[in-house]
Structures are given as structure tokens and as C-alpha cells.
N, C-alpha and C. Protein backbone atom coordinates (compact mmCIF):
# COMPACT_ATOMS: atom_id res chain seq x y z
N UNK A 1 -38.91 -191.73 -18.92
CA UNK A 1 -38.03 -190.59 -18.75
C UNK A 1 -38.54 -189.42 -19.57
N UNK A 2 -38.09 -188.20 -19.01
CA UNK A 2 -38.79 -187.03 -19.85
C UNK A 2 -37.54 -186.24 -20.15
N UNK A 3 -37.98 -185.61 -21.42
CA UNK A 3 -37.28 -185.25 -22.39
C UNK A 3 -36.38 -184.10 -21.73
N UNK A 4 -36.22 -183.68 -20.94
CA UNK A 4 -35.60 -182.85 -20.09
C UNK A 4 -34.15 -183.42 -19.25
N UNK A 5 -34.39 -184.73 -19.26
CA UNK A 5 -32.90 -185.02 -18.15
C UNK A 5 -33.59 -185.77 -17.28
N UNK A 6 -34.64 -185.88 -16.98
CA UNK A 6 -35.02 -186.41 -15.72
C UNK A 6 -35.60 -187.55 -15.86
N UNK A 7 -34.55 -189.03 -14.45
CA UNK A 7 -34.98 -190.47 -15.07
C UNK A 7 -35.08 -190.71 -13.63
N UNK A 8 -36.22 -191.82 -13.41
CA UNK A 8 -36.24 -192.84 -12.29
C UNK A 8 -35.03 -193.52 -11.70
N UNK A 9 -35.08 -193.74 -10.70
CA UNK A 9 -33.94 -194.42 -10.94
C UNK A 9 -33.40 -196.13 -11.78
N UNK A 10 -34.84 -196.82 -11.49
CA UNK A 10 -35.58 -197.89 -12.31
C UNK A 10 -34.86 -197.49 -13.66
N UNK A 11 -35.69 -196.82 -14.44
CA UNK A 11 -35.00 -196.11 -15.80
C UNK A 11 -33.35 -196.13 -16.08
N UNK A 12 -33.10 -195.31 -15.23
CA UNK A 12 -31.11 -194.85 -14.95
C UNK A 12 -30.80 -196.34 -15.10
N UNK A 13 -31.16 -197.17 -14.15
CA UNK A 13 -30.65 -198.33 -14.36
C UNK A 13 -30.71 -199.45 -15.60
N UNK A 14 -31.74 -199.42 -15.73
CA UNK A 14 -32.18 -200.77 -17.15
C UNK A 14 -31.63 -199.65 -18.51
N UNK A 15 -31.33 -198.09 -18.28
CA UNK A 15 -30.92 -197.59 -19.96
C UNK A 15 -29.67 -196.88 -19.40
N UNK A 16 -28.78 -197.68 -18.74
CA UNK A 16 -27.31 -196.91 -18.13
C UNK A 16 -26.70 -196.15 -19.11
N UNK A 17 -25.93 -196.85 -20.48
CA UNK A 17 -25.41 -196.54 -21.83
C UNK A 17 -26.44 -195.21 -22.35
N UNK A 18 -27.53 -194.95 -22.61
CA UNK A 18 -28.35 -194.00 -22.84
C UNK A 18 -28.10 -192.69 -21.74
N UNK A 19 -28.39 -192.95 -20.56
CA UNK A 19 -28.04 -192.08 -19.79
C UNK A 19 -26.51 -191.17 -19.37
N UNK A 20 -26.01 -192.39 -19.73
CA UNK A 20 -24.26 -191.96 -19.90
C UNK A 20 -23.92 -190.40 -21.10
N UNK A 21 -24.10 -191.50 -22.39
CA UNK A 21 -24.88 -190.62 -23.54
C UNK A 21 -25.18 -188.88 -23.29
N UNK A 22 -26.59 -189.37 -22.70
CA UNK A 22 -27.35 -187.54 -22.73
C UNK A 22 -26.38 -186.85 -21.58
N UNK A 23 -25.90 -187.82 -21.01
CA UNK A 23 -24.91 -186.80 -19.78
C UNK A 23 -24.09 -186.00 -20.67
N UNK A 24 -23.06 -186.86 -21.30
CA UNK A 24 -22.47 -186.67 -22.53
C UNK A 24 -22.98 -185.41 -23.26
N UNK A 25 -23.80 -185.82 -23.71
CA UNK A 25 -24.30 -185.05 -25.51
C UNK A 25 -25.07 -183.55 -24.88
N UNK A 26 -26.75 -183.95 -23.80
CA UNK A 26 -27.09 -182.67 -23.65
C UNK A 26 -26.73 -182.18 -22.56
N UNK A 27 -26.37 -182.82 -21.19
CA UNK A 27 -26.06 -181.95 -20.04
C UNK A 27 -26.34 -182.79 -19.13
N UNK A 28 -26.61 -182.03 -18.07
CA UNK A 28 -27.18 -183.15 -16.85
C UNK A 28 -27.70 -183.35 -16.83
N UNK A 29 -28.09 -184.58 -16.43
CA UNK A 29 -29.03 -185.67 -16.16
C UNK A 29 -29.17 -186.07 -14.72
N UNK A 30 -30.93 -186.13 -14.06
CA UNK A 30 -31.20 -186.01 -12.92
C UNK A 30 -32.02 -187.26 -12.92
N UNK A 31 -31.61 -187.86 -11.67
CA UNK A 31 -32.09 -189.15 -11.33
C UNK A 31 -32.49 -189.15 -9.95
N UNK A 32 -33.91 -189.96 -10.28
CA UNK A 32 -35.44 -189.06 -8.86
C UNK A 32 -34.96 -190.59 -8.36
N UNK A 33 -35.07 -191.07 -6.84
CA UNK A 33 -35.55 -192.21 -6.17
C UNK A 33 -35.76 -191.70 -4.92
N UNK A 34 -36.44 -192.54 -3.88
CA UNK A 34 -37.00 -192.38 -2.61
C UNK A 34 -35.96 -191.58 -1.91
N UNK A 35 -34.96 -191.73 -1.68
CA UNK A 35 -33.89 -191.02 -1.02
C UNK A 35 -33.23 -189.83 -1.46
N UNK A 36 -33.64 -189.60 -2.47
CA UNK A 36 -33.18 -187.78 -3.23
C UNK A 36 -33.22 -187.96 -4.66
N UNK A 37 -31.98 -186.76 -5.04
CA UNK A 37 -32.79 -186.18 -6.35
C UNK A 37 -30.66 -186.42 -6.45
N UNK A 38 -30.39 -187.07 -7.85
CA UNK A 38 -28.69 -187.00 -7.89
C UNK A 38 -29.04 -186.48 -9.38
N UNK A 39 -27.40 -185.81 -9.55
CA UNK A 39 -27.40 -185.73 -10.92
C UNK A 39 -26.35 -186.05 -11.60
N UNK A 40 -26.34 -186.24 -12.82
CA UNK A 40 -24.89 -186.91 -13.20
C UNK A 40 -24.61 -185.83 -14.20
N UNK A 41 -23.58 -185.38 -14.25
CA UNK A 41 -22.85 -184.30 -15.05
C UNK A 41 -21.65 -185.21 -15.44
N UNK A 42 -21.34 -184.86 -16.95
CA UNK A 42 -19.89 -185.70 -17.50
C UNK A 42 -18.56 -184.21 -17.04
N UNK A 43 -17.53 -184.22 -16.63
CA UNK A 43 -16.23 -183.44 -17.05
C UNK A 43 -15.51 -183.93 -18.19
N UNK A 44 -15.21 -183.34 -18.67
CA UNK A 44 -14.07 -183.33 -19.98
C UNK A 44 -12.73 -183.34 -19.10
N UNK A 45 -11.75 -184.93 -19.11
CA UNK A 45 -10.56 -184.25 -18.61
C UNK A 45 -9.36 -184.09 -19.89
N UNK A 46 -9.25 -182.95 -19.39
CA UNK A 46 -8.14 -182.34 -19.93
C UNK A 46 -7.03 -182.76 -19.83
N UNK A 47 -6.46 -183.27 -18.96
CA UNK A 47 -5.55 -183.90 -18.97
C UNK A 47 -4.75 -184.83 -19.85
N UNK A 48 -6.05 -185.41 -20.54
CA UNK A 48 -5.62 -186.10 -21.83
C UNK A 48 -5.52 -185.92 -23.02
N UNK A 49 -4.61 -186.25 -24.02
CA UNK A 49 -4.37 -185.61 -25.56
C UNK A 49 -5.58 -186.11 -26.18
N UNK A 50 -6.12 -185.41 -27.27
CA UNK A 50 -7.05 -186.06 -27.93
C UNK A 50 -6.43 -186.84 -28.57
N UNK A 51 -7.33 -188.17 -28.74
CA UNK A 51 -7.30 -189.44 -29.98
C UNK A 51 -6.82 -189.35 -31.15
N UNK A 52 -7.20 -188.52 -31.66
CA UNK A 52 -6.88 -188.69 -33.39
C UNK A 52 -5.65 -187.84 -33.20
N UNK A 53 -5.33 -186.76 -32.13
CA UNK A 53 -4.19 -186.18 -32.59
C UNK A 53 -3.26 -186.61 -31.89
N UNK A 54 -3.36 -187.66 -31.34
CA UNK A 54 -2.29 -188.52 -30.83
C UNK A 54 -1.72 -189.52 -31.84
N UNK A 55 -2.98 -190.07 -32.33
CA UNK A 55 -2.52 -190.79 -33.56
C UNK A 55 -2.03 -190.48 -34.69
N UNK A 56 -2.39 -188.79 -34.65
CA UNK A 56 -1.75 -188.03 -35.95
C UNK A 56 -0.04 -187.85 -36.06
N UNK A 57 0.16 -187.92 -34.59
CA UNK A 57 1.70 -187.11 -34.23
C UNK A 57 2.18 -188.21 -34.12
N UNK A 58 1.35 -189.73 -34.11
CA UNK A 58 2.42 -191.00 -34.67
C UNK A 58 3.04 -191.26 -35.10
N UNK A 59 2.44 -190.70 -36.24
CA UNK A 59 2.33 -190.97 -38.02
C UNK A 59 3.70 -191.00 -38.13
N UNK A 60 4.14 -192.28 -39.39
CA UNK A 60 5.32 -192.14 -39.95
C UNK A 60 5.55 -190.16 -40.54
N UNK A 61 7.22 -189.87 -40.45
CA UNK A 61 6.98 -189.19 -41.10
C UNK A 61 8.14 -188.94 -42.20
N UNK A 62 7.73 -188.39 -43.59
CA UNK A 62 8.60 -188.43 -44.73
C UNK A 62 7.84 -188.57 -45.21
């Protein structure tokens, strides 16, 4: 894979968790096989409260 986003699909497959990752962390990620060119982009949904401040507004309070 090259340092840019772009994986085999061979690759995509045997380093799924990695690829998930850079979707994640740097952006899209493009995956080459005989039949085209895909790319995987992560969305952020919004829809959901963040973690810690869900757990914050748990909190005992007093």
C-alpha cells in the first residue's frame, strides 16, 4: 500500500482494522481491483452524544 490511501484490494483485505483506521484518522482511502477503483470515506454521525459526555451527565451529582 502507498502512503497516499491507495490499497489492493488483497491488502484492504488481510489489513481491514488498518484501513478502517486511515479512513478514520487521514481521509479516504482507495481500493484498486480488476473491477474498479472504490473508496471508503468514514461519516461522523451526529446523531449520537459523545462518550465521555454522556458519561459525564451520569455522574452522581452532589
Amino acid at each position: 500500500m502507498e502512503s497516499r490511501g491507495v490499497w489492493t484490494a488483497k491488502d484492504a483485505k488481510s489489513d481491514f482494522v488498518r484501513l478502517l483506521e486511515q479512513a478514520r484518522t487521514i481521509g479516504p482511502q482507495e481500493i484498486h481491483d480488476d473491477t474498479g477503483i472504490y473508496v471508503l470515506k468514514v461519516y461522523d454521525d451526529k446523531t449520537k452524544e459523545d462518550a465521555a459526555k454522556f458519561l459525564l451527565n451520569q455522574r452522581p451529582k452532589g
